[in-house]
Protein backbone atom coordinates (compact mmCIF):
# COMPACT_ATOMS: atom_id res chain seq x y z
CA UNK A 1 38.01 -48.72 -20.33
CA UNK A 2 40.82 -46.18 -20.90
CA UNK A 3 38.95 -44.27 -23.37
CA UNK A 4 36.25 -43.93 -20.91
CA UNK A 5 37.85 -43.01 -18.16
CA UNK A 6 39.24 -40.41 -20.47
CA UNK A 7 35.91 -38.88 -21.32
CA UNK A 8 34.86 -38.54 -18.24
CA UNK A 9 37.76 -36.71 -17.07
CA UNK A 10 37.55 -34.64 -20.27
CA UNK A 11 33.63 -34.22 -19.65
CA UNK A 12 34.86 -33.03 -15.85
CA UNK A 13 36.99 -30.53 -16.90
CA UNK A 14 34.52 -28.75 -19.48
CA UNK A 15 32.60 -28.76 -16.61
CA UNK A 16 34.54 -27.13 -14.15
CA UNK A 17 35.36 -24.41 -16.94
CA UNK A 18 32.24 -23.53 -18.06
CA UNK A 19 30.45 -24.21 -15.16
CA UNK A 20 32.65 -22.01 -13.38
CA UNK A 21 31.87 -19.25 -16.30
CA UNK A 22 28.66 -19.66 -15.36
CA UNK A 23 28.88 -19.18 -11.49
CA UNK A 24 30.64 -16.18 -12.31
CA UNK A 25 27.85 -14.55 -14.97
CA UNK A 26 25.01 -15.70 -12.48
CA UNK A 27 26.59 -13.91 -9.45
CA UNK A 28 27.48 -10.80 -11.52
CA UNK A 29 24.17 -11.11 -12.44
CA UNK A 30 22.53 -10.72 -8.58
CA UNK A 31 25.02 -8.62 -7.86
CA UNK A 32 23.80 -6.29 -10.59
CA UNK A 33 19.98 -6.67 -9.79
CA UNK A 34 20.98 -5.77 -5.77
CA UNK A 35 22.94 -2.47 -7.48
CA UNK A 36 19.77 -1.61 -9.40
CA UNK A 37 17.06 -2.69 -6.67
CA UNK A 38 19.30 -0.13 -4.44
CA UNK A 39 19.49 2.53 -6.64
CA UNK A 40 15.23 2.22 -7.21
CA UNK A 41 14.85 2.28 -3.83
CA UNK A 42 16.55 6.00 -3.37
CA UNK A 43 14.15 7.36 -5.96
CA UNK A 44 11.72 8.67 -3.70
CA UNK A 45 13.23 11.00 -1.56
CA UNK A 46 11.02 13.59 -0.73
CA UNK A 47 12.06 16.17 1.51
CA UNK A 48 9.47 15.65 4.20
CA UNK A 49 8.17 12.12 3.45
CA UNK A 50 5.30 12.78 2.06
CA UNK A 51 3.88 14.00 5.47
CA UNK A 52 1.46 16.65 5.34
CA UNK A 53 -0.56 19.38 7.28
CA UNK A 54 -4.24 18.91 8.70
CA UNK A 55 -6.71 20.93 9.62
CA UNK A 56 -9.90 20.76 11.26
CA UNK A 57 -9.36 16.95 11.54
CA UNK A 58 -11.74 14.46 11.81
CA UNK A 59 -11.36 14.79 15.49
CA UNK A 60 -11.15 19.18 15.57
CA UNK A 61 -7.54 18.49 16.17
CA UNK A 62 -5.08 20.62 12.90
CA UNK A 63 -1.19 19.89 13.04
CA UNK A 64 1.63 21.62 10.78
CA UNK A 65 3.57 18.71 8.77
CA UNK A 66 5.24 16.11 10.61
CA UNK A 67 8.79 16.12 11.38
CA UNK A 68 10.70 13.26 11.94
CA UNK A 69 13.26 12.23 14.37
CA UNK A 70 16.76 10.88 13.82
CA UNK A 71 16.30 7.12 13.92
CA UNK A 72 18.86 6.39 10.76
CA UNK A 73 16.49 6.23 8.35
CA UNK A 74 16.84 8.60 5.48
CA UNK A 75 13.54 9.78 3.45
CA UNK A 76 14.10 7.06 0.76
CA UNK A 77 14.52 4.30 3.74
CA UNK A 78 11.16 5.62 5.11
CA UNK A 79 8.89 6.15 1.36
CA UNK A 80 10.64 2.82 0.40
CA UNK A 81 8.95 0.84 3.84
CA UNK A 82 5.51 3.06 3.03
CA UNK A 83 4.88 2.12 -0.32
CA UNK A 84 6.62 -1.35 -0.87
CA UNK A 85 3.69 -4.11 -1.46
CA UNK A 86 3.21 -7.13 1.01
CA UNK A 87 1.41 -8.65 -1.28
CA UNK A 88 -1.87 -7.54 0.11
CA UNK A 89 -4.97 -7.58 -1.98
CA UNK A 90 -7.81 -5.50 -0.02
CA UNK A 91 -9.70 -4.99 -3.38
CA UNK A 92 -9.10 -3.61 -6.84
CA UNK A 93 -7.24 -0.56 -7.21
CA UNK A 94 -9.66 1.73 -9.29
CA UNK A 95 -12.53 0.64 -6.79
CA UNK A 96 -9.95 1.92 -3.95
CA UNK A 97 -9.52 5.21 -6.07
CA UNK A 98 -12.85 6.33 -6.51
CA UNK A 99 -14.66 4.41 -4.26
CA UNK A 100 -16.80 7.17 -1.69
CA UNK A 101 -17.90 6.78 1.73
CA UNK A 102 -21.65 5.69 2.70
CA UNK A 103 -23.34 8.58 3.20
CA UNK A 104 -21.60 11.05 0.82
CA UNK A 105 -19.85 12.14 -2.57
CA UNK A 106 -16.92 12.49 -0.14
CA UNK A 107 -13.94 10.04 -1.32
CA UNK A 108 -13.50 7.03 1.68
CA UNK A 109 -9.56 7.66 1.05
CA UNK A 110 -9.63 11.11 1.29
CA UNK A 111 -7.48 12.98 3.71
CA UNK A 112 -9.91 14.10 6.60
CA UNK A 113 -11.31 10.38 6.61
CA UNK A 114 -8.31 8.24 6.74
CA UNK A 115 -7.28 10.74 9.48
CA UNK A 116 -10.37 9.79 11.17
CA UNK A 117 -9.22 5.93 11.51
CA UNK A 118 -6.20 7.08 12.36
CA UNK A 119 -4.64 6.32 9.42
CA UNK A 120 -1.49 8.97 8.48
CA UNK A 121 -2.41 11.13 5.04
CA UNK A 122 0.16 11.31 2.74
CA UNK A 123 0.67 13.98 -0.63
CA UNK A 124 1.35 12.29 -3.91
CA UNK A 125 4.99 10.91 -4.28
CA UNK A 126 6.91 8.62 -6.99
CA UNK A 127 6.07 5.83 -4.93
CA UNK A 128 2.74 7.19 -4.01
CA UNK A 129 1.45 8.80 -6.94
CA UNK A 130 -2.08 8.93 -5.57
CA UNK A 131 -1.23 10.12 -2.15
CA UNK A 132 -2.58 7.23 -0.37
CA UNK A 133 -2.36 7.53 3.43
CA UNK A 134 0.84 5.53 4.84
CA UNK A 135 0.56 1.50 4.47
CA UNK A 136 -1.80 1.99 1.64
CA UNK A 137 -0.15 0.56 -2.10
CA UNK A 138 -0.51 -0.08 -5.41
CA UNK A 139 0.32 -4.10 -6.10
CA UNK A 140 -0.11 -5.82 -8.98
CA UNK A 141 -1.19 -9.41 -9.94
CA UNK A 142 -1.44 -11.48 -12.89
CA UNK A 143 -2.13 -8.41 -14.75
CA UNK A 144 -4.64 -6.95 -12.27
CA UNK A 145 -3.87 -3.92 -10.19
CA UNK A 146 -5.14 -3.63 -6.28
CA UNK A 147 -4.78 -1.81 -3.69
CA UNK A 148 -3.72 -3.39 -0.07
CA UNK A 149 -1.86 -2.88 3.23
CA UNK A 150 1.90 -2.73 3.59
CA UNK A 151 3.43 -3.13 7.42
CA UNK A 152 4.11 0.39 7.54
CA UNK A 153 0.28 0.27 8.55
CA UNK A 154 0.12 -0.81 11.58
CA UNK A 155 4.06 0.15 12.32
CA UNK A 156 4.14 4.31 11.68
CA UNK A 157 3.11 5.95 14.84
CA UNK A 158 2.80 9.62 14.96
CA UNK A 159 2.62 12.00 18.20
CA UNK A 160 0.68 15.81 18.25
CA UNK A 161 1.80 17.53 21.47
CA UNK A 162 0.56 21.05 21.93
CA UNK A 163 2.82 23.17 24.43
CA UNK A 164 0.96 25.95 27.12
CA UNK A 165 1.44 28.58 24.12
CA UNK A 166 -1.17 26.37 22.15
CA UNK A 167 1.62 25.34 19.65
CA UNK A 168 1.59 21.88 18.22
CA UNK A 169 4.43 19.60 17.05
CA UNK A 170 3.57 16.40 15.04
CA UNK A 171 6.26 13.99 15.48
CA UNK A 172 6.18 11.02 12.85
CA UNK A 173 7.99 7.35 14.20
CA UNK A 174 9.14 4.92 11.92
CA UNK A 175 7.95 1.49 12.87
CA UNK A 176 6.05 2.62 16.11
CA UNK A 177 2.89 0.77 16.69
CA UNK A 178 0.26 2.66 15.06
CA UNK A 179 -3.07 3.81 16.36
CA UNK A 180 -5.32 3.12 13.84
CA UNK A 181 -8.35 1.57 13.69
CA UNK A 182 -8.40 -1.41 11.09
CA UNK A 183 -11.35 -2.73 12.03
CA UNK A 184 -13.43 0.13 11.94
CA UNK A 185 -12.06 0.87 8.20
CA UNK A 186 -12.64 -2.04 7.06
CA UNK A 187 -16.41 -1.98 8.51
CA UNK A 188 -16.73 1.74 6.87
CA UNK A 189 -15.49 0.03 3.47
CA UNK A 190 -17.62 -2.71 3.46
CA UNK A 191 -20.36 -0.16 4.33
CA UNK A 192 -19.04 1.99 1.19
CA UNK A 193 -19.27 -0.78 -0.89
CA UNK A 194 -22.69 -2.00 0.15
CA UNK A 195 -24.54 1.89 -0.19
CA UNK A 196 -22.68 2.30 -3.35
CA UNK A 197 -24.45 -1.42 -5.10
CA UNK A 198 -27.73 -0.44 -3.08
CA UNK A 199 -28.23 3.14 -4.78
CA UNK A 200 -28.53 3.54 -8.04
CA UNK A 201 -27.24 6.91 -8.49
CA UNK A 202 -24.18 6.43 -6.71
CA UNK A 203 -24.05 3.15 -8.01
CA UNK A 204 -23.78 4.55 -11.89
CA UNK A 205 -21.22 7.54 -10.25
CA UNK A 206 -18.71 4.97 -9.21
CA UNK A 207 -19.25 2.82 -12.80
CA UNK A 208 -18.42 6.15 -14.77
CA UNK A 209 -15.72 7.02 -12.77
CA UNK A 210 -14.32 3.31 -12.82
CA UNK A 211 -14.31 3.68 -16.40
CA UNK A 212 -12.56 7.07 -16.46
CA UNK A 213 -9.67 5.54 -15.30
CA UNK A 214 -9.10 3.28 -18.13
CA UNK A 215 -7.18 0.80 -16.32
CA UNK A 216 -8.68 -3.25 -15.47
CA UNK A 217 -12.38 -2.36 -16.48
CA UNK A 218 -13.89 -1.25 -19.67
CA UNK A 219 -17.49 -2.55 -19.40
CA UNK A 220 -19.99 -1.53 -16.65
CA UNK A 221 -21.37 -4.96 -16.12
CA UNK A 222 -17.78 -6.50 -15.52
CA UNK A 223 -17.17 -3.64 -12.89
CA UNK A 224 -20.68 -4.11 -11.04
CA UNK A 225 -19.90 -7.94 -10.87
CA UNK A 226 -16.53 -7.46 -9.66
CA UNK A 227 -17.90 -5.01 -6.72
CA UNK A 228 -20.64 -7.61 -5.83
CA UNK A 229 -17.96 -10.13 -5.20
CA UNK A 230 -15.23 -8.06 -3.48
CA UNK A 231 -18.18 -6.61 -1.26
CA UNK A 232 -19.33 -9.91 -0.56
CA UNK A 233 -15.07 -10.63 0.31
CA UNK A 234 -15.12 -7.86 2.59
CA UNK A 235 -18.21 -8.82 4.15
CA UNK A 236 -16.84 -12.13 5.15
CA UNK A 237 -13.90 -11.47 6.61
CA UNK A 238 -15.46 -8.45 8.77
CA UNK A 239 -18.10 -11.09 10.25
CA UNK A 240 -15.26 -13.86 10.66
CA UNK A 241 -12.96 -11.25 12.08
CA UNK A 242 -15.87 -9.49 14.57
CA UNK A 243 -16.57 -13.05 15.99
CA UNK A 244 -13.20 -14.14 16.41
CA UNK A 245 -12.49 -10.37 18.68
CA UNK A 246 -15.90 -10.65 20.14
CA UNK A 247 -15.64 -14.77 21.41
CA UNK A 248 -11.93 -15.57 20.55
């Protein structure tokens, strides 16, 4: 009985000492990852945010680059809550890149058109290296790159006020509601999508270009099949969402 007691005890103690070891490596460990995570963060610093200049909008409306307001957010704190993934899978990320609108060559992401939905254009940064408009990333999934939404989305607000001399000021927010208008995007990319597996020249366009990238696709069936089922995704959740805003 001794001699068991004694082993336990001894088996206690190694325990304790090594187990302590061990509580010490692992929180050295996080501490180290945090310290590293924080330093990544601060990498994208661009002077003005990534904010740019419009003109002849969507709308007729031009504005010079954004300025922002002193909230306490730096430019890393605001790139960082930009470009940081949710999670979000809207549909693959080469599709996103090349994909055009309906009824023209014109790229859906491009500047003038996001600005039309009221969605914020952005120039190309390290965390944005295809100048996606704000809330608009790059996440990446069991080996599979997509594009989707992050909360700075619906939560970067942005103000043009034009004084009597005709001058205008565009003011960017940080987590202000935004004004855009998700569900008419999402309509316009569905319609993208559709006109671009309906017509056969813009249909072998968008395969080529795919391909260019070099990135998830290499064959042109694989790419066709994969836009047949993400338009049919999109296509879904527009009709679910449209009913549940029209009777919910």
């Amino acid at each position: 009985m001794a001699t068991f007691f004694q082993r336990l005890l001894t088996a206690i103690f190694y325990l304790f000492k090594h187990g302590r070891l061990l509580l010490i490596t692992l929180v050295s460990l996080t501490l180290l990852s945090l310290a590293i995570t924080k330093m990544y963060q601060g990498w994208d610093d661009e002077s003005d945010r990534g904010a740019i200049a419009i003109q002849d909008g969507a709308f007729g409306e031009s504005y010079p680059t954004p300025i922002y307001l002193e909230q306490g957010w730096s430019a890393a704190d605001s790139l960082w809550f930009y470009n940081t993934t949710q999670g979000s899978a809207l549909l693959p990320y080469d599709f996103f890149v090349v994909l055009e609108q309906e009824n023209s060559q014109e790229l859906l992401r491009s500047n003038n058109n996001m600005d039309k939905f009221r969605y914020l254009p952005q120039k190309q940064t390290f965390f944005n290296p295809d100048g996606f408009a704000v809330g608009f990333t790059r996440d990446s999934y069991q080996g599979k790159d997509y594009v989707g939404y992050t909360c700075a989305a619906c939560h970067t607000n942005q103000v043009n006020y034009t004084n009597k001399e005709g001058l205008t000021t565009a003011i960017r927010i940080d987590g202000g509601p935004a004004m855009a208008d998700m569900v008419g995007f999402l309509a316009a990319l569905e319609k993208s999508m559709r006109a671009t597996l309906d017509d056969t020249v813009k249909r072998q366009r968008f395969v080529d270009n795919v391909l260019a990238l070099k990135n998830d696709y290499d064959e042109s069936d694989e790419i066709i099949a994969s836009l047949e089922e993400w338009t049919q995704t999109r296509r879904l959740y527009n009709t679910i969402n449209h009913s549940h805003i029209k009777y919910g």
